[in-house]
N, C-alpha and C. Protein backbone atom coordinates (compact mmCIF):
# COMPACT_ATOMS: atom_id res chain seq x y z
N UNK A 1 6.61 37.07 73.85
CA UNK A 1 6.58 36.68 75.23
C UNK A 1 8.01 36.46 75.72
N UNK A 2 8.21 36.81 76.75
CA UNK A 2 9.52 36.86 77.59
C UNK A 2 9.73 35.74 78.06
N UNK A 3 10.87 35.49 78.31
CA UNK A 3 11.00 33.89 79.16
C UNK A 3 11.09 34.29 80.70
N UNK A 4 10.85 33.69 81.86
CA UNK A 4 11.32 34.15 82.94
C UNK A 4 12.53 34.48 83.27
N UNK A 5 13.37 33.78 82.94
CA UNK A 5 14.35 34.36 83.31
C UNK A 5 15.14 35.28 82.76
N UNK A 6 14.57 36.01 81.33
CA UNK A 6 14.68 37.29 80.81
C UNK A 6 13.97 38.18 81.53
N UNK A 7 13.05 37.77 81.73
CA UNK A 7 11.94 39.11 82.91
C UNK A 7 12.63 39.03 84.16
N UNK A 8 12.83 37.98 84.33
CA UNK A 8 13.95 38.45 86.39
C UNK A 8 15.19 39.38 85.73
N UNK A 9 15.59 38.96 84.63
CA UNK A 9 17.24 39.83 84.46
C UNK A 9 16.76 41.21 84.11
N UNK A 10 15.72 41.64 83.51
CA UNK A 10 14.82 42.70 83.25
C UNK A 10 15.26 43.54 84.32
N UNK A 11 14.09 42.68 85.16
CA UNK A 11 13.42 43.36 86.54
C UNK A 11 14.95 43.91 87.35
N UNK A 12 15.74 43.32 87.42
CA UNK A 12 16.74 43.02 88.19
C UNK A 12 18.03 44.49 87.54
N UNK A 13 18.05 44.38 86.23
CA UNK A 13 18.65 45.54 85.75
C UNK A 13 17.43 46.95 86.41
N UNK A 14 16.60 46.99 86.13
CA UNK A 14 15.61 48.16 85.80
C UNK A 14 15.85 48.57 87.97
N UNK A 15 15.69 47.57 88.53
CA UNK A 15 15.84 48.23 89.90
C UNK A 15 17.18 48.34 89.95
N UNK A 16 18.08 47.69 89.91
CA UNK A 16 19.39 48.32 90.32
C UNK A 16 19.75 49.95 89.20
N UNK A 17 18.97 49.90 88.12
CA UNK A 17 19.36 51.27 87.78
C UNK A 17 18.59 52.28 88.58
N UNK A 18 17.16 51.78 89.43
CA UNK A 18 16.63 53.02 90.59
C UNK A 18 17.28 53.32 91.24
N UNK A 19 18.34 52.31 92.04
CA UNK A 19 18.77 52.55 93.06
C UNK A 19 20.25 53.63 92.84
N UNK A 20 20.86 53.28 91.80
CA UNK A 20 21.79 53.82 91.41
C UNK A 20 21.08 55.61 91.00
N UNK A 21 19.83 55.47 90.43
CA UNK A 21 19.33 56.81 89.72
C UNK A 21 19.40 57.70 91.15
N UNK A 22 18.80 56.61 92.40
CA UNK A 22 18.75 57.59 93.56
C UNK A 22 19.60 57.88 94.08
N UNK A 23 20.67 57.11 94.31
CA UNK A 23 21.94 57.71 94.78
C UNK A 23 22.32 59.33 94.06
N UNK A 24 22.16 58.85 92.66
CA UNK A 24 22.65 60.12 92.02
C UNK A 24 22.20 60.93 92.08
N UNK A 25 20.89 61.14 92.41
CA UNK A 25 20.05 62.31 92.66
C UNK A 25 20.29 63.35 93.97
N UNK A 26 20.47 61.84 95.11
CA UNK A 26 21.01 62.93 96.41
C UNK A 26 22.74 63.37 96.56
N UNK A 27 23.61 62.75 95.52
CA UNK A 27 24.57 63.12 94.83
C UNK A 27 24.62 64.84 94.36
N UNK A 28 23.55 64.76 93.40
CA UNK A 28 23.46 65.88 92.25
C UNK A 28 23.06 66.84 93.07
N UNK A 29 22.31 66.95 94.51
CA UNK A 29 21.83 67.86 95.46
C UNK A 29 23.01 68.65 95.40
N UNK A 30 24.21 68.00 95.94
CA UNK A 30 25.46 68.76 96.32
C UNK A 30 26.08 69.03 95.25
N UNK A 31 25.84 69.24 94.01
CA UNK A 31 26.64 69.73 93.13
C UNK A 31 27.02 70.73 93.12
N UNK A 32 27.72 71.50 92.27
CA UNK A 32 28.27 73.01 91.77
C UNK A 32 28.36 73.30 90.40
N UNK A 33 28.11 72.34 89.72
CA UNK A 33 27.79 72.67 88.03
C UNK A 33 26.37 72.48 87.51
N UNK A 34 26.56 73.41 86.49
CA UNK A 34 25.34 73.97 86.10
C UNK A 34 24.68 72.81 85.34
N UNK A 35 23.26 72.98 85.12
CA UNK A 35 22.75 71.61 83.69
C UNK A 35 22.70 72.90 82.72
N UNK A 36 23.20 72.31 81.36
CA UNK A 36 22.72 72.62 80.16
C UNK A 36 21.41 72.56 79.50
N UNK A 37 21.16 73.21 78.52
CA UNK A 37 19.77 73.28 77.74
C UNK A 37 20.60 72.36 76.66
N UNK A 38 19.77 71.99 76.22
CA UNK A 38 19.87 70.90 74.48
C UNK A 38 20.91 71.98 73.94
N UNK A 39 20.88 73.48 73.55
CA UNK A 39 21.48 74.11 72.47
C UNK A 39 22.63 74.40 73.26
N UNK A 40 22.80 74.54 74.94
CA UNK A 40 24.33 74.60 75.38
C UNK A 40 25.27 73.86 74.74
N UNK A 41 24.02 72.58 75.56
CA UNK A 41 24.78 71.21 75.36
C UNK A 41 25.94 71.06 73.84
N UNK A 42 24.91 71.63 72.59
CA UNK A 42 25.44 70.88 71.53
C UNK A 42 26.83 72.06 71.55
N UNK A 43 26.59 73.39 71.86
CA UNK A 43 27.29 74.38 71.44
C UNK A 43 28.50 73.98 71.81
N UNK A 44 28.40 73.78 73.51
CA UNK A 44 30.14 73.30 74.33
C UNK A 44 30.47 72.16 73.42
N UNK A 45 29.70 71.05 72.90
CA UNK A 45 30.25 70.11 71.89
C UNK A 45 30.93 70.69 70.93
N UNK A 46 29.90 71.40 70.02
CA UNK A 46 30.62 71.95 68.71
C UNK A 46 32.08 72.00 69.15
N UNK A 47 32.19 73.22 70.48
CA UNK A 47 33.31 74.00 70.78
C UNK A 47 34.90 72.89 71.00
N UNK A 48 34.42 71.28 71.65
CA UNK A 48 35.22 70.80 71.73
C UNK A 48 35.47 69.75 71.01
N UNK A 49 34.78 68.94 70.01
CA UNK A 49 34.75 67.57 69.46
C UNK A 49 35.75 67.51 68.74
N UNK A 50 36.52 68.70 67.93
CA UNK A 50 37.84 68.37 67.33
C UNK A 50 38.92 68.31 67.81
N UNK A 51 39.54 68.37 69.39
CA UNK A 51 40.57 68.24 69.99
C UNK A 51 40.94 66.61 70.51
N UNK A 52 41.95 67.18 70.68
CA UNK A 52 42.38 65.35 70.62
C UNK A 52 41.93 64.70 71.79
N UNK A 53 41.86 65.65 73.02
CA UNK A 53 41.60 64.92 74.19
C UNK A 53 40.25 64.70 74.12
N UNK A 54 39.24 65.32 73.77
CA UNK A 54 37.74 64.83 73.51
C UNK A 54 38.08 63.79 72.27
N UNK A 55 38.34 63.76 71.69
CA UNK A 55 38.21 62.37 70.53
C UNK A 55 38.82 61.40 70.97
N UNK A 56 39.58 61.31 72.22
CA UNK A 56 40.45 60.47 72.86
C UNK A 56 39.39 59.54 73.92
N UNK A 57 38.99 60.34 74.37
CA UNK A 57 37.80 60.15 75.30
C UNK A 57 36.75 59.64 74.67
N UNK A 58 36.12 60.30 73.96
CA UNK A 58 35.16 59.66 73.16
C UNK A 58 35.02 58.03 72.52
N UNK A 59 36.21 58.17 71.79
CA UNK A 59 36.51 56.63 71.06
C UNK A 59 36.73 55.48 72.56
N UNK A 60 37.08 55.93 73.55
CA UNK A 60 37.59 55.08 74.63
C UNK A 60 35.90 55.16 75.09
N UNK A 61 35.65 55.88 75.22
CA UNK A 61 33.34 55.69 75.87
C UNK A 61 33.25 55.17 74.93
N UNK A 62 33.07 55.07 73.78
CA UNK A 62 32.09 54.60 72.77
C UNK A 62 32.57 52.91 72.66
N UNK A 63 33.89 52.83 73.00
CA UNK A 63 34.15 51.08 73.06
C UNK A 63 33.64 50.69 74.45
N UNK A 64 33.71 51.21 75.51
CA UNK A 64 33.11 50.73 76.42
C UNK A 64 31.28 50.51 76.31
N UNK A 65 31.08 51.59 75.82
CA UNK A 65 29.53 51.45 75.47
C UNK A 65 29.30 49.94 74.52
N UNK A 66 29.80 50.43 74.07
CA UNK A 66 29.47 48.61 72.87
C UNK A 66 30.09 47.55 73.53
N UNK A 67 31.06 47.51 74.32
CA UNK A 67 31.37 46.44 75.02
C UNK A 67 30.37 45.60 75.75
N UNK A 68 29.89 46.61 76.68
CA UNK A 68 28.39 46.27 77.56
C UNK A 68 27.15 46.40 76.74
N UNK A 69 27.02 46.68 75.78
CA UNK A 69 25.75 46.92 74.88
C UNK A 69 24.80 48.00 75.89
N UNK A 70 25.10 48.80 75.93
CA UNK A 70 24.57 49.77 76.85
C UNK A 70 23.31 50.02 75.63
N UNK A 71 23.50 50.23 75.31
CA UNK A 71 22.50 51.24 73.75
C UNK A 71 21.51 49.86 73.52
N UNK A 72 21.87 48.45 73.56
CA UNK A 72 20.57 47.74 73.13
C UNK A 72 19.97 47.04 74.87
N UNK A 73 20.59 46.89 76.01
CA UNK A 73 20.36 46.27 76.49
C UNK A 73 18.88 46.39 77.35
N UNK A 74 17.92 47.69 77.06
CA UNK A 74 16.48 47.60 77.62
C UNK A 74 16.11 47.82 76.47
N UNK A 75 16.61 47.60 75.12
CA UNK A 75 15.66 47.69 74.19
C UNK A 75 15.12 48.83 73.65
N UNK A 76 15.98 49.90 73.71
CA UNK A 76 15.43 51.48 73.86
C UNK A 76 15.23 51.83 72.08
N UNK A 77 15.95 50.62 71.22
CA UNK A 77 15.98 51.52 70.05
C UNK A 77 14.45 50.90 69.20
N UNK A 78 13.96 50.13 69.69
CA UNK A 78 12.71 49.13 69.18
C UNK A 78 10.95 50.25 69.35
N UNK A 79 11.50 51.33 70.78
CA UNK A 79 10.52 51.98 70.83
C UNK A 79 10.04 53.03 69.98
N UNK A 80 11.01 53.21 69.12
CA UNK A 80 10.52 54.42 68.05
C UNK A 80 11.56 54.39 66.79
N UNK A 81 11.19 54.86 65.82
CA UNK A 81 11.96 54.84 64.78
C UNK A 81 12.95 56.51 64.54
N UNK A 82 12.75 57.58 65.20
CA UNK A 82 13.26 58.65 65.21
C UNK A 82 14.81 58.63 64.89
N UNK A 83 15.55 59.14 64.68
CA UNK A 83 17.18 59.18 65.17
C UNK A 83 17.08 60.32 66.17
N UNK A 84 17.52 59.52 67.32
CA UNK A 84 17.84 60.19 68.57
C UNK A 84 19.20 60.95 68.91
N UNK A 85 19.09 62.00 68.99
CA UNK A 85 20.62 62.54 69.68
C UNK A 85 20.71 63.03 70.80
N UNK A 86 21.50 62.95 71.49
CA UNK A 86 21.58 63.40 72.89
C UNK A 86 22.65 63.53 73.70
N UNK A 87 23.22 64.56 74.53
CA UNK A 87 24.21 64.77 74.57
C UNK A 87 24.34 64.27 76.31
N UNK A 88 25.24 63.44 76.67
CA UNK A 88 25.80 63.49 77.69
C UNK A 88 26.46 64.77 78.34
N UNK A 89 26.06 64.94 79.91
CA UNK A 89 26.70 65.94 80.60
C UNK A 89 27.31 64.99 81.28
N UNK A 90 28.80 65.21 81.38
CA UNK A 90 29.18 64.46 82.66
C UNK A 90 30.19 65.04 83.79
N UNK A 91 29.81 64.82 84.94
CA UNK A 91 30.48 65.79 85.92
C UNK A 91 30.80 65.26 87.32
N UNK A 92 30.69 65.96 88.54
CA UNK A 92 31.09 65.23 89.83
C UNK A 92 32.62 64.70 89.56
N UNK A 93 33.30 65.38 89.51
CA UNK A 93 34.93 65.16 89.66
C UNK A 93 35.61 64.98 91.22
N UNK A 94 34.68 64.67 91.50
CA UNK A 94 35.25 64.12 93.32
C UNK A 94 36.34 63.12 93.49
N UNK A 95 36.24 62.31 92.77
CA UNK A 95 37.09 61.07 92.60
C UNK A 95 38.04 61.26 91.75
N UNK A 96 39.43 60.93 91.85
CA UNK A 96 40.52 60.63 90.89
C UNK A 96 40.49 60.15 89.77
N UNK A 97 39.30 59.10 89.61
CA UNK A 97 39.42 58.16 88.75
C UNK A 97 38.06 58.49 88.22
N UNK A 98 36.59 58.36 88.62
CA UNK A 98 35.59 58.21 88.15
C UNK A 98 35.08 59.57 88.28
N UNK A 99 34.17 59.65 87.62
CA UNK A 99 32.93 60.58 87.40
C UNK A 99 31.50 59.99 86.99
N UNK A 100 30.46 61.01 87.05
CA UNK A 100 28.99 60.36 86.82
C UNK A 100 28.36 61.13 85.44
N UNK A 101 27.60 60.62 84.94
CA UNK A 101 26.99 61.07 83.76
C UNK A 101 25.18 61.79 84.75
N UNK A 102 25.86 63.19 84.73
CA UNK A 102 24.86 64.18 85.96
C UNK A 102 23.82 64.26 84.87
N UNK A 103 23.47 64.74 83.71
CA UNK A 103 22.22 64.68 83.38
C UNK A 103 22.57 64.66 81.45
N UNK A 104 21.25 63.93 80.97
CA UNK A 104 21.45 63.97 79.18
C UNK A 104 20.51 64.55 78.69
N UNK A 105 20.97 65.53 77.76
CA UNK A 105 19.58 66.18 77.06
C UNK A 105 19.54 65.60 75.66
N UNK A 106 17.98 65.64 75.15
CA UNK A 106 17.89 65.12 73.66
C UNK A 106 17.08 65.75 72.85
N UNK A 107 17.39 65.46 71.69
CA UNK A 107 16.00 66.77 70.92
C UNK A 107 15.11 65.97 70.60
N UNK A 108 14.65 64.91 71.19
CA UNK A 108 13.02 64.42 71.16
C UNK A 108 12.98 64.28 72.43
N UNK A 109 11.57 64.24 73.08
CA UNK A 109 10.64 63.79 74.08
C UNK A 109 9.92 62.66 74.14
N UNK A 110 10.63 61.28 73.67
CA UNK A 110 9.95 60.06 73.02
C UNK A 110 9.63 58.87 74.01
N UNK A 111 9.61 58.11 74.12
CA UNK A 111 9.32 56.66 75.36
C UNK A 111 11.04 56.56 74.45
N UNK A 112 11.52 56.31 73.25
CA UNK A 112 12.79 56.16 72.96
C UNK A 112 13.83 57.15 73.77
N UNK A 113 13.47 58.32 73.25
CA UNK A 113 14.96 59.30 74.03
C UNK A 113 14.66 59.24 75.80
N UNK A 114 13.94 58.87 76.24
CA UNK A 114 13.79 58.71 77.51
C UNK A 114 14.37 58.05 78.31
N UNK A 115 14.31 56.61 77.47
CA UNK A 115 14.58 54.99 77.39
C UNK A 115 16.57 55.36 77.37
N UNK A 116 16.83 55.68 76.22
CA UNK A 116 18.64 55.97 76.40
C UNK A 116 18.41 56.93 77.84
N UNK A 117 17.89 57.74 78.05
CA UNK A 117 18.17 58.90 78.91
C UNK A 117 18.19 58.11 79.96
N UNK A 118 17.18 57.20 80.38
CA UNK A 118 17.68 56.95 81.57
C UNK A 118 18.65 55.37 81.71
N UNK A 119 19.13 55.04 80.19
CA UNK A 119 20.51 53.88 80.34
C UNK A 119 21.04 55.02 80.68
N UNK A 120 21.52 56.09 80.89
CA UNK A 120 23.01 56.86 80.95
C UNK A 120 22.56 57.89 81.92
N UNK A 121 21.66 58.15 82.23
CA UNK A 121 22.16 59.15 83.05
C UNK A 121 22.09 58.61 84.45
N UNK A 122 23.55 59.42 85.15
CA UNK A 122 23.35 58.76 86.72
C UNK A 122 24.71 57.50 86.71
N UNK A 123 24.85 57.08 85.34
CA UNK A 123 26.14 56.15 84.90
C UNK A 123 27.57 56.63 85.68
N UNK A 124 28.16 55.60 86.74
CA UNK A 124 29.46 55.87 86.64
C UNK A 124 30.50 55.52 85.40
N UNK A 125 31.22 56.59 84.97
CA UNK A 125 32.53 56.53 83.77
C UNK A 125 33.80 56.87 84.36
N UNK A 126 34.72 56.46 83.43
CA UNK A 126 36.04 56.95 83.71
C UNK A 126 35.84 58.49 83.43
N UNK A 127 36.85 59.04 84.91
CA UNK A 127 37.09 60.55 84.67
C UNK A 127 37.36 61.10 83.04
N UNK A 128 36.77 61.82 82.43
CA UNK A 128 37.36 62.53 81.35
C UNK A 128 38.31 63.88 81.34
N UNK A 129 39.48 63.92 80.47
CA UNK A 129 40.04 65.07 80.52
C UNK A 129 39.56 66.28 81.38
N UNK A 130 38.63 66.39 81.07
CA UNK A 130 38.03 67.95 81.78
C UNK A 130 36.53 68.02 82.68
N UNK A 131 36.09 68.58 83.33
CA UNK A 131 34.81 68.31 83.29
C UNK A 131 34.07 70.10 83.62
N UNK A 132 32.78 70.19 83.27
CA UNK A 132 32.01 69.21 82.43
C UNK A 132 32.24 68.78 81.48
N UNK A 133 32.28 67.62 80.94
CA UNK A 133 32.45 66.67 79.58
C UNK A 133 31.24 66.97 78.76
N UNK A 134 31.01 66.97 77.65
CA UNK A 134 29.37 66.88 77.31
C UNK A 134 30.09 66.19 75.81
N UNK A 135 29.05 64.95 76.14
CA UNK A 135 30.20 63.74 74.93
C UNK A 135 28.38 63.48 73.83
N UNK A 136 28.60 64.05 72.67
CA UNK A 136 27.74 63.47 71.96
C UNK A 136 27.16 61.94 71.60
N UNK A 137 26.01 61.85 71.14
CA UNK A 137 25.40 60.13 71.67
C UNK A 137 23.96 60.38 70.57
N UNK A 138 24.09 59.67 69.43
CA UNK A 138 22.97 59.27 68.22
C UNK A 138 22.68 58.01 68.04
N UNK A 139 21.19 57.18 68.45
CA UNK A 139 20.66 56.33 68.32
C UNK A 139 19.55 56.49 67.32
N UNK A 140 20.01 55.04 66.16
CA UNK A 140 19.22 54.90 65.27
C UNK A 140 17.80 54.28 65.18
């Protein structure tokens, strides 16, 4: 059982991520980059994960991610026992500084890979080196 005021902070995360999901959606209308399939996704990874500016980037997301506990904070890893992978697309380079995480693909279809899919996608991040970015992401 929840306490109330874990269920208001709940409630309170879960709508401000609608509102944010909708922005991004009439965002993503006006785009110009393409979405990936799962096997793009991993391929453009393969193609870039050993350069310095993606491992640069990466290690700098992945401390921000754990900073905010992005990965435990709705509880996404409790819904299934799978190991989840899934690759961030991230794009919309309009801004100097920021960009959005435009869509994540995963190789399950779970209430879990769903659950990360929608902590991150629609996320404002710091601009990365290049874009599209497509930054790998495995939940245990």
């Amino acid at each position: 059982m929840t306490k109330p005021m874990e269920s208001d902070s709940i409630t309170m995360i879960l709508k401000f991520k609608t509102i944010i999901t909708i922005g991004m959606l009439l965002v993503s209308s006006y785009s110009l980059g393409s979405e990936f399939t799962y096997n793009e996704a991993e391929q453009h990874w393969r193609e870039n994960k050993e350069t310095s500016v993606y491992q640069a980037y990466a290690t700098k997301f992945m401390k921000y991610s754990k900073a905010h506990r992005l990965d435990s904070n709705l509880g996404c890893s409790k819904l299934g026992s799978e190991i989840v992978r899934q690759y961030l697309i991230i794009n919309h380079g309009n801004s100097k500084k920021y960009a959005f995480v435009k869509d994540v693909v995963s190789n399950f279809d779970t209430p879990k890979s769903r659950c990360f899919i929608d902590s991150y996608n629609g996320m404002q991040v710091q601009k990365p080196p290049y874009l599209p970015f497509v930054l790998q992401m495995e939940f245990k």
